[in-house]
Protein backbone atom coordinates (compact mmCIF):
# COMPACT_ATOMS: atom_id res chain seq x y z
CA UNK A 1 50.72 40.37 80.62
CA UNK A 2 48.62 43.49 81.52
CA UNK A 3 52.38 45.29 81.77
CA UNK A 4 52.93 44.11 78.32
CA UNK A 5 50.01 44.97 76.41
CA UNK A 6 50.26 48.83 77.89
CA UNK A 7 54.19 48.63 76.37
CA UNK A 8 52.37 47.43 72.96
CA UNK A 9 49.99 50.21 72.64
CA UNK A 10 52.47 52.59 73.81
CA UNK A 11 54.64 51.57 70.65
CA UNK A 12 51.74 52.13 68.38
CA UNK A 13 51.27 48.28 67.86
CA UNK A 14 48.08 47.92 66.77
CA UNK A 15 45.28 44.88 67.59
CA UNK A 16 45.64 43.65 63.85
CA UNK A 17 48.59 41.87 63.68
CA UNK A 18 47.82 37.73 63.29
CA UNK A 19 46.07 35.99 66.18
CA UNK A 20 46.32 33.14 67.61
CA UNK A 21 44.02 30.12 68.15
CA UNK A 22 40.89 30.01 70.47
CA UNK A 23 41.81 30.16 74.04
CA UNK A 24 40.17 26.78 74.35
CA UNK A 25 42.78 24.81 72.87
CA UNK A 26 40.52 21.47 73.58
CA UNK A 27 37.64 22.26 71.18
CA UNK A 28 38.29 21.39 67.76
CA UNK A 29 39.21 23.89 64.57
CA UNK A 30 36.21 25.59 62.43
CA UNK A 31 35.42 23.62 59.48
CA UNK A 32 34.15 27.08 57.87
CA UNK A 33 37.86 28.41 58.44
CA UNK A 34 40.39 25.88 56.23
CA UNK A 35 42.89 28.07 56.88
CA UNK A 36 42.98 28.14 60.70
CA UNK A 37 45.88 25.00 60.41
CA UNK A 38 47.95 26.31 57.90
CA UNK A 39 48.63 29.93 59.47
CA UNK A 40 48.30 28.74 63.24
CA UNK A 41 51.47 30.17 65.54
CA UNK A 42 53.07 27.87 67.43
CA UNK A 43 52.23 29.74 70.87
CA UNK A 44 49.28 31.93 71.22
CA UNK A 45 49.47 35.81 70.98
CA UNK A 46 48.46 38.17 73.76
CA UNK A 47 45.21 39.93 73.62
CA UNK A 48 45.63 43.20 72.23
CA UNK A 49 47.33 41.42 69.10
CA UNK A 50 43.08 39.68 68.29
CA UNK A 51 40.87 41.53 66.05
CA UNK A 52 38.76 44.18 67.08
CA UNK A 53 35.14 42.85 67.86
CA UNK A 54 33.40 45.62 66.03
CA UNK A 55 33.40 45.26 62.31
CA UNK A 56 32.92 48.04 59.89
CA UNK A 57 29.51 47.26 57.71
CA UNK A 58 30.08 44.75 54.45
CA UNK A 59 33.37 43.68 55.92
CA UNK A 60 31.72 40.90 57.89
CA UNK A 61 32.29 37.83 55.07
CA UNK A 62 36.26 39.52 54.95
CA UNK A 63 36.76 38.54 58.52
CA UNK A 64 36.41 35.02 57.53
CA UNK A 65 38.58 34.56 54.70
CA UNK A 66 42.20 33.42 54.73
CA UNK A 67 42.65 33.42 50.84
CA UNK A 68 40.74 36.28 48.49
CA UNK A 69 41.30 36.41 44.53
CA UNK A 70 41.31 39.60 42.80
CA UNK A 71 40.32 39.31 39.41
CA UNK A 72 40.80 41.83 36.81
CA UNK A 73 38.52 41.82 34.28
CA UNK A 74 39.42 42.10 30.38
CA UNK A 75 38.64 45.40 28.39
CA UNK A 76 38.00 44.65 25.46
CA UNK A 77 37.81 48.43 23.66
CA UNK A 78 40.80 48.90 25.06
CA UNK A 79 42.45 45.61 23.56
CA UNK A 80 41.18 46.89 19.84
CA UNK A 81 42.05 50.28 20.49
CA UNK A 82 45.24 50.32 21.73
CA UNK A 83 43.72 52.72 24.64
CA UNK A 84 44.15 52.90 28.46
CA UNK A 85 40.57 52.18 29.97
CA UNK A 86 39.51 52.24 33.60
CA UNK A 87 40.25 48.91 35.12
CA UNK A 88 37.85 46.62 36.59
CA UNK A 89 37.90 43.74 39.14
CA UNK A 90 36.31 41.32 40.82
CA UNK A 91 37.46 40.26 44.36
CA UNK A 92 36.68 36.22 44.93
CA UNK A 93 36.55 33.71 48.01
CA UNK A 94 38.35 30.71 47.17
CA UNK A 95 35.63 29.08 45.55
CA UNK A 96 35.61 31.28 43.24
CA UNK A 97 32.42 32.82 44.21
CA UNK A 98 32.07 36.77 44.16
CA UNK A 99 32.06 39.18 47.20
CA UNK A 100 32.95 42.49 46.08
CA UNK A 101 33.53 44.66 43.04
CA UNK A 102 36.26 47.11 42.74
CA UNK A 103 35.84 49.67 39.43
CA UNK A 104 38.34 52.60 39.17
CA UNK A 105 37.17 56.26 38.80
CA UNK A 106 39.76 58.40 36.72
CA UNK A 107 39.83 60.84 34.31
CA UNK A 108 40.76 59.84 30.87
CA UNK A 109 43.60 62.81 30.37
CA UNK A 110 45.21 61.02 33.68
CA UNK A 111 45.32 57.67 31.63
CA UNK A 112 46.57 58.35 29.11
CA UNK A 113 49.28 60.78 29.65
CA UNK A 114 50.32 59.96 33.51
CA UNK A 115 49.48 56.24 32.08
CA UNK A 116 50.60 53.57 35.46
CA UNK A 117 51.40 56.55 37.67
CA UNK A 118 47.63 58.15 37.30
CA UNK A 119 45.79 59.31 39.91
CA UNK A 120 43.06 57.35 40.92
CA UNK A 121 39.94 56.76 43.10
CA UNK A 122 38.77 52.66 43.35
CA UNK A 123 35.34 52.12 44.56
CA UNK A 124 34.96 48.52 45.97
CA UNK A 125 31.39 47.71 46.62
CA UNK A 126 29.60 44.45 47.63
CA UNK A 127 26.91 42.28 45.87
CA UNK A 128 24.11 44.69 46.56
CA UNK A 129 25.89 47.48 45.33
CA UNK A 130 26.96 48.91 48.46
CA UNK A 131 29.87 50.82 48.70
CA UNK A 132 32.20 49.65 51.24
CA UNK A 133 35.72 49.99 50.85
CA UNK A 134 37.34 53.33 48.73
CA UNK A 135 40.58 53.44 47.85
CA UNK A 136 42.76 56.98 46.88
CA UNK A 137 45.59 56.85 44.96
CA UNK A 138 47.02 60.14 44.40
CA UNK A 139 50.16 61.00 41.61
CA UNK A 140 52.91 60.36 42.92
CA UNK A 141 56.84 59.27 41.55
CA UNK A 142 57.63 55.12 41.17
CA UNK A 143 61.24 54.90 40.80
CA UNK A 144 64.30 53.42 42.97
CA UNK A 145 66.59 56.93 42.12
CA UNK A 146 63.85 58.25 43.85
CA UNK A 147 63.84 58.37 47.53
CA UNK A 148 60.90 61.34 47.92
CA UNK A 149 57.42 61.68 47.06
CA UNK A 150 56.64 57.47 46.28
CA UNK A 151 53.92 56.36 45.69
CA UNK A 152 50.89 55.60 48.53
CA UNK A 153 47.46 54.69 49.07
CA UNK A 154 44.70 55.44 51.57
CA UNK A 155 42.21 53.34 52.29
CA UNK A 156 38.69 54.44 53.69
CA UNK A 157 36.39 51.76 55.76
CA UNK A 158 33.47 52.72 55.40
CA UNK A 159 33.82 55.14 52.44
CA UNK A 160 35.04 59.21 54.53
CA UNK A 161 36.57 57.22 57.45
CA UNK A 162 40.77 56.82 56.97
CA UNK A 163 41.78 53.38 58.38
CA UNK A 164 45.24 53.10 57.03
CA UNK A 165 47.44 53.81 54.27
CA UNK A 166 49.75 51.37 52.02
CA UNK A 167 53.36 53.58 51.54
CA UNK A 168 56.40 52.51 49.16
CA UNK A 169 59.39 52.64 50.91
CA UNK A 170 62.60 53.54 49.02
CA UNK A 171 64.82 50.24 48.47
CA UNK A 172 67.61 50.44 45.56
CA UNK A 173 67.37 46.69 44.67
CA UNK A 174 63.52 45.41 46.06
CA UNK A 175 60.50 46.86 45.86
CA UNK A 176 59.26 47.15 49.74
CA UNK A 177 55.90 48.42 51.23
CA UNK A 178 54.32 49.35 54.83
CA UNK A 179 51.04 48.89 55.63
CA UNK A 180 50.11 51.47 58.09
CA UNK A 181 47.54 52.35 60.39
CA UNK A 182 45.23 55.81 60.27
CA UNK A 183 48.19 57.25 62.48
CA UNK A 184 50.92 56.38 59.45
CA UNK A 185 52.53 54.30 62.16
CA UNK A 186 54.03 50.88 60.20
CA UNK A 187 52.67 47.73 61.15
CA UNK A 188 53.44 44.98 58.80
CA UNK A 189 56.01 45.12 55.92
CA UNK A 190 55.57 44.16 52.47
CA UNK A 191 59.12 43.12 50.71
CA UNK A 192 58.89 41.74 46.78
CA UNK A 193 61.39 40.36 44.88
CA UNK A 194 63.85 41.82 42.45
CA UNK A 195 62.46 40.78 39.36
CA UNK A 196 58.26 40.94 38.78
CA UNK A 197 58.48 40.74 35.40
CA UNK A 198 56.56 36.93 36.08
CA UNK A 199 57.29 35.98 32.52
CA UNK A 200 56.66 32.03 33.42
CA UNK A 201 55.81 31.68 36.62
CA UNK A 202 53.84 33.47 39.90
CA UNK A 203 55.54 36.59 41.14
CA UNK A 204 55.24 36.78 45.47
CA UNK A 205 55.34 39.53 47.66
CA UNK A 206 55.99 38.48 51.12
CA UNK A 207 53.92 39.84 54.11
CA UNK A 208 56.08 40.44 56.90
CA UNK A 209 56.51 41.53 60.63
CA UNK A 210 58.22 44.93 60.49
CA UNK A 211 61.63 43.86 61.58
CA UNK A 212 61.30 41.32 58.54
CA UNK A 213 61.89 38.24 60.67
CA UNK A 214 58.54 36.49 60.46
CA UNK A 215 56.25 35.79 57.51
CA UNK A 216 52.78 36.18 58.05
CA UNK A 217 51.38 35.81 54.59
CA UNK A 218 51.92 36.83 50.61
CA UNK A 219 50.76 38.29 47.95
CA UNK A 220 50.83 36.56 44.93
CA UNK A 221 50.27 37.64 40.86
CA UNK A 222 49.61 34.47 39.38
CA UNK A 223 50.61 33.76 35.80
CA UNK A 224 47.83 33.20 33.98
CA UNK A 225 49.66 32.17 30.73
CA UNK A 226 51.98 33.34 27.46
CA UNK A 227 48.96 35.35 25.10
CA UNK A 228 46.85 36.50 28.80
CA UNK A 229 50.16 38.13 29.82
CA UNK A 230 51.51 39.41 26.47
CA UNK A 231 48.21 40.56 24.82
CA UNK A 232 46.26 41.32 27.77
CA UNK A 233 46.33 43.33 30.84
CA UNK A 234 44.34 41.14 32.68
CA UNK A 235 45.93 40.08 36.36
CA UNK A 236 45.23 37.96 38.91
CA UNK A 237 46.15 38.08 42.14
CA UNK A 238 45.87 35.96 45.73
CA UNK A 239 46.32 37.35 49.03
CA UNK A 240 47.14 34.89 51.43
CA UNK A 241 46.95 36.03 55.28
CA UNK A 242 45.89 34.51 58.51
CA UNK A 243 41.86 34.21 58.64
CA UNK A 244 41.98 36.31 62.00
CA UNK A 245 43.90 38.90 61.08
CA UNK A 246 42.07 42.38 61.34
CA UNK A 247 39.33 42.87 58.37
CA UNK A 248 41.12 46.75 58.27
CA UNK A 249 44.26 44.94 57.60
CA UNK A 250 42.87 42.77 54.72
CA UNK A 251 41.10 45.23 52.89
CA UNK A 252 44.79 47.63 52.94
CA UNK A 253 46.03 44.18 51.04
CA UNK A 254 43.35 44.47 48.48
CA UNK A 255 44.33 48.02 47.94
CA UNK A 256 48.28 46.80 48.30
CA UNK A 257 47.14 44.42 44.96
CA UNK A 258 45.76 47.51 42.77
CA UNK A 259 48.93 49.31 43.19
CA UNK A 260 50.85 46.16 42.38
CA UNK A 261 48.79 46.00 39.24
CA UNK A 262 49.49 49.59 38.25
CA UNK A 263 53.39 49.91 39.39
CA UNK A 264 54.13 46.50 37.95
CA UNK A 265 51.74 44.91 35.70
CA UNK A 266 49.93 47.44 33.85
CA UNK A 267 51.12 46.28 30.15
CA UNK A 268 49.15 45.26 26.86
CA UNK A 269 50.15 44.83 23.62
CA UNK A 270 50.16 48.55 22.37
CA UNK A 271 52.74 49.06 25.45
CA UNK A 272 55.38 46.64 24.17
């Protein structure tokens, strides 16, 4: 096993990839982690696939949740003007109950004349204001004649400390994603369908292994009706991953669902 784990971190897999149960397989499941049953592997994983022990500060609540809601709150100025405001969102447990705050920090020339592709800066902080997660988003192209220069995020845990980035990969037919570690070395895959256009129904982006043959989680942009989706830029998202898997790894996702928003549902009504 030792052997093994050495071959891992040789290939730049990293300790964040979904764990498996507690070693004791004769105690019985959390009750404060729901999700432990759904997302358990049939055979446990070695070692160096567990989270890390240490947890970057304000992340500690993240490491317990297997579903978080992203909320994206409704501007109304922007609604009656017809204008491109900074977005806003909250980021829920799934009660429904508030853990963090994400608000975006760009200039308004950017939004309104680079519009989806704008560069951007989100600031995620917790309920006492601290900030805990940051978020880059520089410009970059979004289209599938493309193959250079897509778009990408980098994501900072704590705020000046580079934990991993979230990179478009160039796919003619479906939009795919890596999540990668501070090295840019892939370790999970993020594949969504064809069509996102979600005119009547959720719109999934499966999480995946790298070689695409095992689904650890998704992504989901629920539809939140006719007039919210039509008249309204206001999304909302799930991300649905193992409870264990790294908080590093979780936090990427939340970043992975504000570049959703802006490469796929950014619309209103002036936009139609």
């Amino acid at each position: 096993m030792a052997s093994k784990d050495a071959q891992n971190q040789r290939r730049g897999l990293p300790s964040f990839l979904p764990g498996a149960p507690d070693p004791d397989q004769n105690l019985p499941a959390s009750s404060s982690n729901p999700g432990n049953q759904a997302w358990q592997l049939s055979r446990p994983l070695p070692r160096s696939f567990l989270p890390t022990v240490s947890l970057p500060p304000g992340l500690e609540y993240l490491s317990q949740l297997d579903l978080i809601i992203i909320h994206q709150q409704v501007e109304l100025l922007g609604m009656i003007l017809g204008t491109e405001t900074s977005n806003k969102y909250e980021i829920k447990n799934s009660l429904g109950q508030r853990i963090y705050f994400a608000v975006e920090e760009s200039i308004c020339f950017n939004r309104t004349f680079c519009s989806t592709l704008r560069s951007c800066t989100l600031r995620i902080t917790d309920n006492s204001g601290r900030e805990v997660i940051t978020v880059n988003r520089p410009l970059r192209c979004n289209s599938c004649w493309c193959p250079c220069y897509l778009q990408e995020l980098e994501i900072q845990v704590p705020p000046g400390t580079t934990v991993g980035y979230v990179a478009q990969k160039w796919d003619p037919f479906l939009p795919k994603f890596t999540i990668q570690n501070a090295n840019k070395e892939d370790i999970l895959k993020i594949v969504g369908p064809c069509a996102t256009c979600g005119c009547f129904g959720d719109v999934n982006f499966e999480v995946k292994t790298i070689n695409e043959k095992l689904t650890i989680g998704k992504i989901s942009k629920y539809w939140s009706g006719f007039v919210n989706d039509v008249f309204t830029n206001a999304d909302n998202f799930g991300i649905h991953v193992p409870a264990d898997l790294d908080v590093t790894v979780k936090a990427a996702m939340i970043g992975a669902c504000f570049l959703f928003d802006f490469m796929f549902f950014e619309h209103s009504l002036a936009g139609l």
